[in-house]
Every structure is written in structure tokens, then in C-alpha cells.
C-alpha atoms as a PDB file:
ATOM      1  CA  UNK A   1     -92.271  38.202  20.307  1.00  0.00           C
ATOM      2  CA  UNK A   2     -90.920  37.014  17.293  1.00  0.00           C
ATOM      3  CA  UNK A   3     -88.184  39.197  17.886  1.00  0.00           C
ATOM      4  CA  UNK A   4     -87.236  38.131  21.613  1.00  0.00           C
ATOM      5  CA  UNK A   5     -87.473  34.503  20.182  1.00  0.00           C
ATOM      6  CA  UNK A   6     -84.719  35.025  17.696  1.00  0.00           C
ATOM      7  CA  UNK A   7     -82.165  36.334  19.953  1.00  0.00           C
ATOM      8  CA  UNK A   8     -82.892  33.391  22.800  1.00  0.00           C
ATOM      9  CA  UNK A   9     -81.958  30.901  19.616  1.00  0.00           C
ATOM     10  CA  UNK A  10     -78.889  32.817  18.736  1.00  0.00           C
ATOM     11  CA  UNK A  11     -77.798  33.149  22.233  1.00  0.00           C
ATOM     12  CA  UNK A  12     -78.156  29.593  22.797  1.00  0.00           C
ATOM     13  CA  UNK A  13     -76.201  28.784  19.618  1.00  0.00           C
ATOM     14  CA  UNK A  14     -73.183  31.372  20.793  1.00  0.00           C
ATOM     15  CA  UNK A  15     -73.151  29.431  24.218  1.00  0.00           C
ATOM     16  CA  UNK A  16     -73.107  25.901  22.531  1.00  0.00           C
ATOM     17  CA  UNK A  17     -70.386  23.724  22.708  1.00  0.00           C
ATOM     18  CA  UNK A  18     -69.994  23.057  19.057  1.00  0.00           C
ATOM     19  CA  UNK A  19     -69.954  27.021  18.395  1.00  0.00           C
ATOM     20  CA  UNK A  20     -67.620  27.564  21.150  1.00  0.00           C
ATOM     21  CA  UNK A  21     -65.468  24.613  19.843  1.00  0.00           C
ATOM     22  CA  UNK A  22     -65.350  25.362  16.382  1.00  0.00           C
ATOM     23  CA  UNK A  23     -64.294  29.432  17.503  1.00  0.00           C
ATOM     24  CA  UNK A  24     -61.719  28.493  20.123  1.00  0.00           C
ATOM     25  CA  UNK A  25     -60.283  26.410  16.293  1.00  0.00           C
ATOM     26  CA  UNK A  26     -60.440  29.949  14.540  1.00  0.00           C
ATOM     27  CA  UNK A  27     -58.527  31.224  17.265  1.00  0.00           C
ATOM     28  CA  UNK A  28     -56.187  28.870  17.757  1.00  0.00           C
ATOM     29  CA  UNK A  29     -55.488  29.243  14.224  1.00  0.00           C
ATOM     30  CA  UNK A  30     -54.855  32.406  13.759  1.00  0.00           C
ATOM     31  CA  UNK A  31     -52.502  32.731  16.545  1.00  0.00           C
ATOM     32  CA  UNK A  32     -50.479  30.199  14.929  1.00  0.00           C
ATOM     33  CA  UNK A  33     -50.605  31.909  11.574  1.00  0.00           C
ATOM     34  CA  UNK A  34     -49.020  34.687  13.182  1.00  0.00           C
ATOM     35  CA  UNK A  35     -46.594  33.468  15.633  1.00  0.00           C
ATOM     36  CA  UNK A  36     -45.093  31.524  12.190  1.00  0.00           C
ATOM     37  CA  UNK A  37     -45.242  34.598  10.742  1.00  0.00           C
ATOM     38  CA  UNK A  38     -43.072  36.301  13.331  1.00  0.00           C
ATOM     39  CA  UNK A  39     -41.153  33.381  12.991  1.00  0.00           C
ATOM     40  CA  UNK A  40     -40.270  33.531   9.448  1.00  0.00           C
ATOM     41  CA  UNK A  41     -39.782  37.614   8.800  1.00  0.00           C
ATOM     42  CA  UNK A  42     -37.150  37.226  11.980  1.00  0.00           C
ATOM     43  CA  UNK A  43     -35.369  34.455  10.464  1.00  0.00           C
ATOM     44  CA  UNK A  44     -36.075  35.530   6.487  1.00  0.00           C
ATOM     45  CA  UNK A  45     -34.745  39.465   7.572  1.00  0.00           C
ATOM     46  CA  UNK A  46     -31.972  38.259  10.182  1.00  0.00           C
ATOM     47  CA  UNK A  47     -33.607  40.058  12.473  1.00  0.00           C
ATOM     48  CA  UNK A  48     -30.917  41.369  15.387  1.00  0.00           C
ATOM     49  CA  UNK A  49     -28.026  40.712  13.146  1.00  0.00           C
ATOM     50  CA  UNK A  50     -25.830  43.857  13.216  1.00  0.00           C
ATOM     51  CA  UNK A  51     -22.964  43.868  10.654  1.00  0.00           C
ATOM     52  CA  UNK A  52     -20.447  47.042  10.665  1.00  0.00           C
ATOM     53  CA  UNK A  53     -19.359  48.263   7.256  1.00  0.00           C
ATOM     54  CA  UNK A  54     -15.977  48.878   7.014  1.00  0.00           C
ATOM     55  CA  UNK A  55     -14.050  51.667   5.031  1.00  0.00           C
ATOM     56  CA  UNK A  56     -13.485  50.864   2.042  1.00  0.00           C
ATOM     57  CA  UNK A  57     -11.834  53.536   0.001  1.00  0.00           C
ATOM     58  CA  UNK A  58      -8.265  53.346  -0.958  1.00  0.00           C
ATOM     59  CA  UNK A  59      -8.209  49.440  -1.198  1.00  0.00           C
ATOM     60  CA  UNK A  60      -7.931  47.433  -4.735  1.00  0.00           C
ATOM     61  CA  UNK A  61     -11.249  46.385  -5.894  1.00  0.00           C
ATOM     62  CA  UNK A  62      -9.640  42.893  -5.294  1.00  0.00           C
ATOM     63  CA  UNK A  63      -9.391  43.383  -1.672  1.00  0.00           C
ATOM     64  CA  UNK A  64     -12.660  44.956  -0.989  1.00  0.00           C
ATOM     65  CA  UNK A  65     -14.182  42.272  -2.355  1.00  0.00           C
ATOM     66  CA  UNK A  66     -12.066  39.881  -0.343  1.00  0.00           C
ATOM     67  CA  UNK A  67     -13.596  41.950   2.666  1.00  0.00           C
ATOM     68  CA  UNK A  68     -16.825  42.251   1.750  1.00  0.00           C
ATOM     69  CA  UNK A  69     -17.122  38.779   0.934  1.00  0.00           C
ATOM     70  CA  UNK A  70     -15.845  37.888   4.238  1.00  0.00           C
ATOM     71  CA  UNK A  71     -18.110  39.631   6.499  1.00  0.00           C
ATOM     72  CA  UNK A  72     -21.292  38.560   3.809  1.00  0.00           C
ATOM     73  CA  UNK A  73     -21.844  41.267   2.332  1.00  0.00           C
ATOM     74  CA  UNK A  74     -22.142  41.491  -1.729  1.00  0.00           C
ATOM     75  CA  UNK A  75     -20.575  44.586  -3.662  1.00  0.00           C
ATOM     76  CA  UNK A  76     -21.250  46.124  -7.197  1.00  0.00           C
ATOM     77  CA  UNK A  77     -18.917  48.099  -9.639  1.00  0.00           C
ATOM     78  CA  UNK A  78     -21.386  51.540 -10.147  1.00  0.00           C
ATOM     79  CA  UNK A  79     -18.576  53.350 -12.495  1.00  0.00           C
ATOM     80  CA  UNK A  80     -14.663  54.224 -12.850  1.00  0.00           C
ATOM     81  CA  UNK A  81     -13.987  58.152 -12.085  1.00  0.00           C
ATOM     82  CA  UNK A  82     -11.341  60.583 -13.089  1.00  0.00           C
ATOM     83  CA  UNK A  83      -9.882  62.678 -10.485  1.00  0.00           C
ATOM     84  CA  UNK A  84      -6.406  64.405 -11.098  1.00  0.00           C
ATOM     85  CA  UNK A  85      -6.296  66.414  -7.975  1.00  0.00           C
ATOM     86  CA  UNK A  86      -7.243  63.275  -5.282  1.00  0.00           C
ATOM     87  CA  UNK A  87      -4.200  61.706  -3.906  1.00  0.00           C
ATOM     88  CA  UNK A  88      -6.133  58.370  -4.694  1.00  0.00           C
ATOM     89  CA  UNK A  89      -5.050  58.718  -8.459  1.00  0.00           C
ATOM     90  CA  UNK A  90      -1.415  58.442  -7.682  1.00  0.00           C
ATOM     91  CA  UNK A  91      -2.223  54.382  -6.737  1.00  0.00           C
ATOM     92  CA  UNK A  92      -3.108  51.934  -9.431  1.00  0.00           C
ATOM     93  CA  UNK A  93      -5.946  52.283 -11.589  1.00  0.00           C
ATOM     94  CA  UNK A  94      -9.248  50.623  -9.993  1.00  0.00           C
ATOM     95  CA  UNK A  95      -8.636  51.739  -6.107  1.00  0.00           C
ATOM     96  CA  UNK A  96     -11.880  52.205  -4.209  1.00  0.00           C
ATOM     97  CA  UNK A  97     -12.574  56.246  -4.596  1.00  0.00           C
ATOM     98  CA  UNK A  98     -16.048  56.011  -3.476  1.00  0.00           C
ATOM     99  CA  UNK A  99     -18.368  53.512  -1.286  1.00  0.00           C
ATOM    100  CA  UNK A 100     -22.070  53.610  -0.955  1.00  0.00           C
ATOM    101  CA  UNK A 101     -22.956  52.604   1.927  1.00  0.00           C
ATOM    102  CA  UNK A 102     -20.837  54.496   3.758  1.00  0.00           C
ATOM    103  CA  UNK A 103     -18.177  52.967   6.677  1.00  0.00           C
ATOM    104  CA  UNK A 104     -20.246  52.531  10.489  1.00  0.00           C
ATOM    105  CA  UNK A 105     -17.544  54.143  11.874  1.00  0.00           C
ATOM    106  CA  UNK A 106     -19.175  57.604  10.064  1.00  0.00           C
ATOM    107  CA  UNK A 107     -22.466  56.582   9.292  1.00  0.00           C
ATOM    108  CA  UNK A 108     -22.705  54.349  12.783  1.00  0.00           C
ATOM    109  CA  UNK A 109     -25.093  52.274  10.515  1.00  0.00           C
ATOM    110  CA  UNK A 110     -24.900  48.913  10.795  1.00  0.00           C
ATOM    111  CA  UNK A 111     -26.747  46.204   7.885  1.00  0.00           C
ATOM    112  CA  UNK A 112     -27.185  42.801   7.326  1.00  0.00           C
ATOM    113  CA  UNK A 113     -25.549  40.140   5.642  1.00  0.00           C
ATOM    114  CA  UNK A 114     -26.117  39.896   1.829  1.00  0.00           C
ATOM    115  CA  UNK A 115     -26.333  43.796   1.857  1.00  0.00           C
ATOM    116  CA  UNK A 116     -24.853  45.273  -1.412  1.00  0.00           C
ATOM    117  CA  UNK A 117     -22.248  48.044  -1.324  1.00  0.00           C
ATOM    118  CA  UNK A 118     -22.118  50.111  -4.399  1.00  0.00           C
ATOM    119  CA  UNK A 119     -18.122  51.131  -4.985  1.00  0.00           C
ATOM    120  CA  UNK A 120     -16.702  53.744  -7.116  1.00  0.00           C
ATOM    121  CA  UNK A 121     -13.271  52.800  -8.818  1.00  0.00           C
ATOM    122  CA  UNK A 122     -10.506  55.004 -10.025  1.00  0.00           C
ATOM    123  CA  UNK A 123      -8.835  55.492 -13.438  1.00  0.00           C
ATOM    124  CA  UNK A 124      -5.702  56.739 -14.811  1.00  0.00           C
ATOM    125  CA  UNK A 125      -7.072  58.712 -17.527  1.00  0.00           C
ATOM    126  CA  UNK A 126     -10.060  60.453 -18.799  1.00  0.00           C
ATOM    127  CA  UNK A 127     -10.965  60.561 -22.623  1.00  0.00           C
ATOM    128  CA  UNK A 128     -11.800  63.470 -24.447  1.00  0.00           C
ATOM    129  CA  UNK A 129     -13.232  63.633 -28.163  1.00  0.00           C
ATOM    130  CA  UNK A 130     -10.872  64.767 -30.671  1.00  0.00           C
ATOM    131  CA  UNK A 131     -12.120  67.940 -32.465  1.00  0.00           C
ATOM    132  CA  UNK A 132     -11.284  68.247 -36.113  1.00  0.00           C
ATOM    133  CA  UNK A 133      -8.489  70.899 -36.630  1.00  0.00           C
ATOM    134  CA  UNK A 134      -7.833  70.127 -40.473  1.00  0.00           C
ATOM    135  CA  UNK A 135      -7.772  73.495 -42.731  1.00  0.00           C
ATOM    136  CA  UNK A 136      -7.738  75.381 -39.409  1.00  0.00           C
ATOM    137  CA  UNK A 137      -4.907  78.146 -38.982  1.00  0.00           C
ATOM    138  CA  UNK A 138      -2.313  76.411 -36.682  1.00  0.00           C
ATOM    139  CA  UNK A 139      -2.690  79.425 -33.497  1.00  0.00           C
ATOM    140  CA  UNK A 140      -6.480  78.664 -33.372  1.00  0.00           C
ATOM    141  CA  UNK A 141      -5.476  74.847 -33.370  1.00  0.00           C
ATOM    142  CA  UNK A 142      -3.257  75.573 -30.560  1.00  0.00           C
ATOM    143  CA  UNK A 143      -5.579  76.971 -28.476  1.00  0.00           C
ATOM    144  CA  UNK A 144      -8.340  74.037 -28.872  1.00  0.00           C
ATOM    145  CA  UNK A 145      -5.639  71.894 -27.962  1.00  0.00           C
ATOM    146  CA  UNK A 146      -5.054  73.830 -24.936  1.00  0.00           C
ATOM    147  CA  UNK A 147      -8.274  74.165 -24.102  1.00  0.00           C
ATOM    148  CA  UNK A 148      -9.065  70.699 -24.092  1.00  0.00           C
ATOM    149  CA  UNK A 149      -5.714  69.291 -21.635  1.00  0.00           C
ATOM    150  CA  UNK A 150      -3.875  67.930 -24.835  1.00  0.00           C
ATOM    151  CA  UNK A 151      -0.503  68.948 -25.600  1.00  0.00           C
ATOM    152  CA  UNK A 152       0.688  68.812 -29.503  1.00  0.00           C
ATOM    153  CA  UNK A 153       3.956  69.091 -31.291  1.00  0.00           C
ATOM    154  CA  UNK A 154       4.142  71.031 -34.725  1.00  0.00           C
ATOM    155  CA  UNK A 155       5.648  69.747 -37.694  1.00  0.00           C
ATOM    156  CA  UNK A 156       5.594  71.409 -41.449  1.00  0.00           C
ATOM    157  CA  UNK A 157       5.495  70.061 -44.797  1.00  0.00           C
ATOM    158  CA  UNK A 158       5.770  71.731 -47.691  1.00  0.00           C
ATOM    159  CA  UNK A 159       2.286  73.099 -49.490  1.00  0.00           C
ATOM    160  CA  UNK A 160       1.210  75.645 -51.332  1.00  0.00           C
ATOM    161  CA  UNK A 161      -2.318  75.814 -50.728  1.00  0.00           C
ATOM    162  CA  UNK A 162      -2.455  74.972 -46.633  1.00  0.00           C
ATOM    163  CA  UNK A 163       0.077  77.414 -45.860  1.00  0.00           C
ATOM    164  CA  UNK A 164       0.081  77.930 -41.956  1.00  0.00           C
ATOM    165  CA  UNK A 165      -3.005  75.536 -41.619  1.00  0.00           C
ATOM    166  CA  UNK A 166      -3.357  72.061 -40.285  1.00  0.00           C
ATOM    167  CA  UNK A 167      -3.325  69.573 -42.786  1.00  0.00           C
ATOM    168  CA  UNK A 168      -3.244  66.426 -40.938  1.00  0.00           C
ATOM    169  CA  UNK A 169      -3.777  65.478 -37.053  1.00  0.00           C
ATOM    170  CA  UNK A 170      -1.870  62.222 -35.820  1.00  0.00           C
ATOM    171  CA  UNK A 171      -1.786  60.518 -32.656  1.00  0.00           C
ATOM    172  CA  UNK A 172       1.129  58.387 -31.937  1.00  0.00           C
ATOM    173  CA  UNK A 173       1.897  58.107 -35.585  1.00  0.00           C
ATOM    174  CA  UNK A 174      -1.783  57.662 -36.578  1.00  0.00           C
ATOM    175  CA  UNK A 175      -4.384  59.895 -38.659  1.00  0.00           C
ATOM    176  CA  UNK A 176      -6.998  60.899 -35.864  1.00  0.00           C
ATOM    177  CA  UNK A 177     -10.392  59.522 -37.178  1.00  0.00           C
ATOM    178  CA  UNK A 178     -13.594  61.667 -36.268  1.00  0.00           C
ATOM    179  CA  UNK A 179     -15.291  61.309 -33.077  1.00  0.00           C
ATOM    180  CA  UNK A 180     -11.908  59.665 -31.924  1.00  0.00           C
ATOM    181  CA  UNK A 181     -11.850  59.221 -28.138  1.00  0.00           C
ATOM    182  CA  UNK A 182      -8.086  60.655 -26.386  1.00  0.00           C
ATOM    183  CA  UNK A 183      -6.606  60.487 -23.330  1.00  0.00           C
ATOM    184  CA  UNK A 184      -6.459  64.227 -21.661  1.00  0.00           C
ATOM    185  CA  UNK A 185      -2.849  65.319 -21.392  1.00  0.00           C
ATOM    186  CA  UNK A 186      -1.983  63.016 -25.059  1.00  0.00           C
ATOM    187  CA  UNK A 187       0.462  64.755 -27.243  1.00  0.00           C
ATOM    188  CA  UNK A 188      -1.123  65.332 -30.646  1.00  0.00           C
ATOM    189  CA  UNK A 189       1.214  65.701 -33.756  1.00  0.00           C
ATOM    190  CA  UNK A 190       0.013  68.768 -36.206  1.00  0.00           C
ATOM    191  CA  UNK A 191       1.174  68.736 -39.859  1.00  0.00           C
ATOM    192  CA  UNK A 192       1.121  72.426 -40.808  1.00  0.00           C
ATOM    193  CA  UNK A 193       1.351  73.356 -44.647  1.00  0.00           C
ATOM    194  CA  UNK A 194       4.119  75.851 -44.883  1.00  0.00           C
ATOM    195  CA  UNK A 195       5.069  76.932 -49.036  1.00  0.00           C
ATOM    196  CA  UNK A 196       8.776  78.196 -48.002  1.00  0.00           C
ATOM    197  CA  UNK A 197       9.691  75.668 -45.260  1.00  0.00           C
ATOM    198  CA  UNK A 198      13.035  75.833 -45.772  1.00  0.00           C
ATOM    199  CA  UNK A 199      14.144  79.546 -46.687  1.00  0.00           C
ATOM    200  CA  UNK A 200      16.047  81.120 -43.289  1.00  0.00           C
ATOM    201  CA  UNK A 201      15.865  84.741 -42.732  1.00  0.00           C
ATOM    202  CA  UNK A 202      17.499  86.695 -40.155  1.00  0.00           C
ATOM    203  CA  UNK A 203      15.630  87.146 -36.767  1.00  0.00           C
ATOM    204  CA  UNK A 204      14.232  90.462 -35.994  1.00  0.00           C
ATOM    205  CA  UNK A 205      14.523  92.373 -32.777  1.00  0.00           C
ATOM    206  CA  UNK A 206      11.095  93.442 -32.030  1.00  0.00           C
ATOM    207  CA  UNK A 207      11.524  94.550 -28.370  1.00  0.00           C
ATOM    208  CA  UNK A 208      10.568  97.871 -27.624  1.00  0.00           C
ATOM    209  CA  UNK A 209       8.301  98.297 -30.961  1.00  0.00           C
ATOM    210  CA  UNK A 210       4.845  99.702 -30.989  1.00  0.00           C
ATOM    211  CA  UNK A 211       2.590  96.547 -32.565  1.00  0.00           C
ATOM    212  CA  UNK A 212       1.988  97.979 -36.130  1.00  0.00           C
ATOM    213  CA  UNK A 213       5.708  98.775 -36.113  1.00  0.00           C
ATOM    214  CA  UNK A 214       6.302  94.752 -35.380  1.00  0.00           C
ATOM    215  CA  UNK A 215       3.573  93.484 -37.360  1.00  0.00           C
ATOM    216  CA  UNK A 216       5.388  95.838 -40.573  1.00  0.00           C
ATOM    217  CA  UNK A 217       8.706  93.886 -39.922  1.00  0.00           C
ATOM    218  CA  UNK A 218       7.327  90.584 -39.872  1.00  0.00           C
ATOM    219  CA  UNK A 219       5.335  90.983 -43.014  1.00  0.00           C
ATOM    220  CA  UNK A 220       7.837  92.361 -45.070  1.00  0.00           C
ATOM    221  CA  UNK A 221      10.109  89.382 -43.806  1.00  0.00           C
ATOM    222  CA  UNK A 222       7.341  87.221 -44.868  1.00  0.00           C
ATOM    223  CA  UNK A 223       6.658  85.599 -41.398  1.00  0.00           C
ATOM    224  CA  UNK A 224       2.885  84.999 -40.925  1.00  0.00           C
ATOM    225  CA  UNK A 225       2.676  83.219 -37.805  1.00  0.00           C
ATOM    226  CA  UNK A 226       2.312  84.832 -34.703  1.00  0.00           C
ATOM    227  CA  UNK A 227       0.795  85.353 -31.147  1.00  0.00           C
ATOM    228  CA  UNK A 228       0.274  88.424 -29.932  1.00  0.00           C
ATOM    229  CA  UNK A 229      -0.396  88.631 -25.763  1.00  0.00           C
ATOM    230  CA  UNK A 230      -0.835  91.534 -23.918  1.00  0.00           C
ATOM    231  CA  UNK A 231      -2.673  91.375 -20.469  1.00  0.00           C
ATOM    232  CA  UNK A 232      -3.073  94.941 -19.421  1.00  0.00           C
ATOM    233  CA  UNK A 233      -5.253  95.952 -22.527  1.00  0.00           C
ATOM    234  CA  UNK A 234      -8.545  96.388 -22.425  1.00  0.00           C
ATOM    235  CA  UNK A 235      -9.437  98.683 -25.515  1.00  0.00           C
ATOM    236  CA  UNK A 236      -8.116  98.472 -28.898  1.00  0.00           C
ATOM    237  CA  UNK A 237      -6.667 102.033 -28.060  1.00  0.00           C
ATOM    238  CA  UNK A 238      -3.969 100.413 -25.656  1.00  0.00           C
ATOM    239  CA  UNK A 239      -2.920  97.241 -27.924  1.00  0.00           C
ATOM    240  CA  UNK A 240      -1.817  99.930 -30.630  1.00  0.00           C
ATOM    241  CA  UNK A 241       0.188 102.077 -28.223  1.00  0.00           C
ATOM    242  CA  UNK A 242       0.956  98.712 -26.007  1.00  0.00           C
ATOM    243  CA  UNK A 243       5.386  97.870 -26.016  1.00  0.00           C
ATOM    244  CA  UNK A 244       6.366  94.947 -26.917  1.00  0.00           C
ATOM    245  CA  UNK A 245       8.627  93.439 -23.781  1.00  0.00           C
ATOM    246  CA  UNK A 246      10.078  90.167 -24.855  1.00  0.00           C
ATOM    247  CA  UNK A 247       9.391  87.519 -27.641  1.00  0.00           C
ATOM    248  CA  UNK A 248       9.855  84.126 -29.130  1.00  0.00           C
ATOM    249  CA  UNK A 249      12.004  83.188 -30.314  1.00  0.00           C
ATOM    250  CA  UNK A 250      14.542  85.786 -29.055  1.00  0.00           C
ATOM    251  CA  UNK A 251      16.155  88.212 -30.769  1.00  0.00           C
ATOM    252  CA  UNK A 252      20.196  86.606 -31.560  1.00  0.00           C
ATOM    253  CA  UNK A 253      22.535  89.064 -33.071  1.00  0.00           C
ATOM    254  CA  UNK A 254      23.239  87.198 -36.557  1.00  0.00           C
ATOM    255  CA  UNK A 255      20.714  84.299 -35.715  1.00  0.00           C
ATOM    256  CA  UNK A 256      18.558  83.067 -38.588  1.00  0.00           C
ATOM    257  CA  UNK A 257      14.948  81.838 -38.514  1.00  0.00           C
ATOM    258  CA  UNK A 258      12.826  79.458 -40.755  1.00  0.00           C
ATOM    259  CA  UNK A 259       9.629  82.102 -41.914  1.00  0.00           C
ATOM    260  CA  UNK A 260       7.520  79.127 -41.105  1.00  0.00           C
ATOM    261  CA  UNK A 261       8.529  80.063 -37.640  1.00  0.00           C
ATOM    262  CA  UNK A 262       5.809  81.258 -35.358  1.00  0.00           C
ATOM    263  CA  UNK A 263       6.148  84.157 -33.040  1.00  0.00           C
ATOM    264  CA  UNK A 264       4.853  84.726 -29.778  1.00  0.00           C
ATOM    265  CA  UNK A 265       5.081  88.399 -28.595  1.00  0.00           C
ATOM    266  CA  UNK A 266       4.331  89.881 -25.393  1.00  0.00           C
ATOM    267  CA  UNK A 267       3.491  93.362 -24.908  1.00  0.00           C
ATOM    268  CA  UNK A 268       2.578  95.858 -22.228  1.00  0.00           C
ATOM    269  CA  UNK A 269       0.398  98.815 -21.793  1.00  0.00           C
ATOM    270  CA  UNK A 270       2.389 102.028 -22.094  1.00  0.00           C
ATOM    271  CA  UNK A 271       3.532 103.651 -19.369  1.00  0.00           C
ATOM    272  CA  UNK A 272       4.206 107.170 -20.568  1.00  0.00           C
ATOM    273  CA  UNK A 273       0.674 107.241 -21.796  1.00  0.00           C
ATOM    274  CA  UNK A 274      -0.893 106.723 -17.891  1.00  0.00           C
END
């Protein structure tokens, strides 16, 4: 009974008119809440607005901008990048190489306004640490120098305790510091320590000389620097029976060279021997 009596007072409070007003309120108010809701992520998300991106790449970050800006967009400078072999690098330093996000003529994605586009600049060069070639033999400096996209030029002065190695590194007429940043493709100068700079000798004609032959020669001459190449050897069996086939410099009937002269000598596997 006491049961039954309960639900006839609840069921006459649901059906009241001050419950029934006071719900249709809650209602009321929530349907508000989210009709202005609807309201404000449309307008705070420009809901419907479609702009296209366009292509960037190739313009000067000055006129990307200008377009961006235009069109209400924002943009951001991610990096500068170093790319010899894009055609891009032969226009001024700071043309748009990359863009994220990409055109909508690719993509066919279209944003909104205030949307930032990341863009990737160009640059002329790329830097490259110097290494430290001091008391190094001047052929092994060459060939870090090579390595590493930077041409040199060779210069001597006299010593007698750094002959044929590097005794000072200079870049456009200054002592290269360690750690110091270059441009790839810089000419580097090399001082070489050479004790008989100046004494000529006459050039020898090594063409057609087994190695150890050649090597004899220039030692008794009292020329120490020299590069031997010879492509077609793989064991130490065919550089000693390898011909030599041309050099540097070449051989000048009654030419003289400085013995601080180096020698590059090419040679070739013997044919007689295949």
C-alpha cells in the first residue's frame, strides 16, 4: 500500500504544472545552449569556407608571402636547403624549393583562412667543416680536399723540417681556424714545406717504365712527390708489372723541373702478361 501510494504522489507531481513548467525551462535551455553552440564552432572554424592553395615553389619568399597574405593565409620559414642538381638553384638565393601544404591543384585540398604554409627556401651554398691538414703529406691533403667538394691551390715555402707536408691552410688569404665552417666548391690555399724549392732538375721520361723502374729515377733525382694511378690492378702482383702510359708533368726533351714538383703517373696492367 505504501508502495502504490508513493507512485500516485510522484505521478501527480510529474503531471503538475509547476514540474512540467520548470522541465519545458530545462529544455528550452538546452536547445539554446546548443543551437549557440552550432552557432559559434561554424562561425569560430569558418565553416564552408574553401580556400585553394596555390603553387608556390619557384617564387621569391617575397612574393609568396605577398600571395599568401592575399588570399589569408599565414606562412613560416621551416629551413634554407642546398640542392646543386635542381634547376631551382640557378635563381636567387631564397626561391621557394619546397611548400607544405601542398598546391590544390595536386593535393585538391582546399583550407581555411589563417592556415599556415610551411615553405622551404633555397641557398647558394652549403658549408662544410674544415678538417685540419697541418703536418699532413700534401697527396693525402689533396684527397680530403677532394673528397669534401673543395678545390685548393699549392704553394711552397722553404723548410727543412715540413718537407712535402702542409704547413699552413688559408682561405682567401686567411689562416683556417678549427671547426671553421666553408663553402663547398671554396678554393683552399696549401703552404707545403719544401727544403730545395728552388733547385731545377731535368724532367724524366717515365713512359713505358715498370713502377720500381720509375720510382728508382725519381728518387735518385730527389723528387718525392708523387701519385701513382692505375685502374686495372687489383693485386699488388699487377701494380709491379703495371706500364706506365702517360704522366705529369710531361716528359719535354731539355725541360727542367722544380724537385718540389709533384708527379702524377698513370699506369696500366700489362698486356703481354694476360
Amino acid at each position: 500500500m505504501k508502495f502504490i501510494s508513493l507512485f500516485l504522489q510522484i505521478k501527480i507531481f510529474v503531471l503538475s504544472k509547476h514540474f512540467l513548467k520548470h522541465f519545458g525551462l530545462v529544455i528550452l535551455f538546452h536547445l539554446f545552449a546548443i543551437f549557440f553552440t552550432i552557432i559559434y564552432l561554424d562561425f569560430a572554424t569558418n565553416h564552408g569556407e574553401k580556400i585553394a592553395v596555390p603553387n608556390l615553389v619557384g617564387l621569391s619568399a617575397e612574393a609568396a608571402k605577398q600571395k599568401l597574405e592575399d588570399l589569408g593565409l599565414e606562412y613560416q620559414i621551416l629551413d634554407s636547403v642546398y640542392d646543386a642538381k635542381s634547376p631551382l638553384f640557378k635563381k636567387p638565393a631564397g626561391t621557394v624549393y619546397e611548400q607544405l601544404v601542398e598546391p590544390t591543384f595536386s593535393s585538391l585540398i582546399f583550407v581555411k583562412s589563417n592556415r599556415v604554409v610551411g615553405l622551404r627556401l633555397t641557398k647558394k651554398t652549403e658549408l662544410i667543416e674544415m678538417p685540419s691538414l697541418i703536418h699532413k703529406q700534401v697527396q693525402f691533403a689533396q684527397s680530403i680536399l677532394d673528397g669534401r667538394g673543395l678545390r685548393y691551390v699549392i704553394k711552397y715555402r722553404a723548410s727543412s723540417e715540413e718537407n712535402g707536408s702542409v704547413i699552413e691552410q688559408l682561405y682567401k688569404g686567411q689562416r683556417i681556424t678549427d671547426g671553421m665552417r666553408i663553402s663547398i666548391g671554396a678554393v683552399i690555399t696549401l703552404i707545403v714545406g719544401q727544403n730545395d724549392l728552388g733547385e731545377p732538375v731535368n724532367a724524366p721520361n717515365l713512359i713505358g717504365l715498370f713502377r720500381d723502374e720509375a720510382l728508382y729515377i725519381l728518387d735518385t733525382m730527389g723528387i718525392t712527390s708523387y701519385n701513382i694511378i692505375c685502374p686495372d690492378c687489383l693485386t699488388h702482383e699487377d701494380s709491379i708489372s703495371a706500364i706506365i702510359i702517360s704522366q705529369t708533368p710531361e716528359f719535354i726533351e731539355g725541360a727542367t723541373v722544380l724537385k718540389s714538383t709533384q708527379f702524377t703517373i698513370s699506369m696500366q696492367k700489362n698486356p703481354l702478361e694476360e
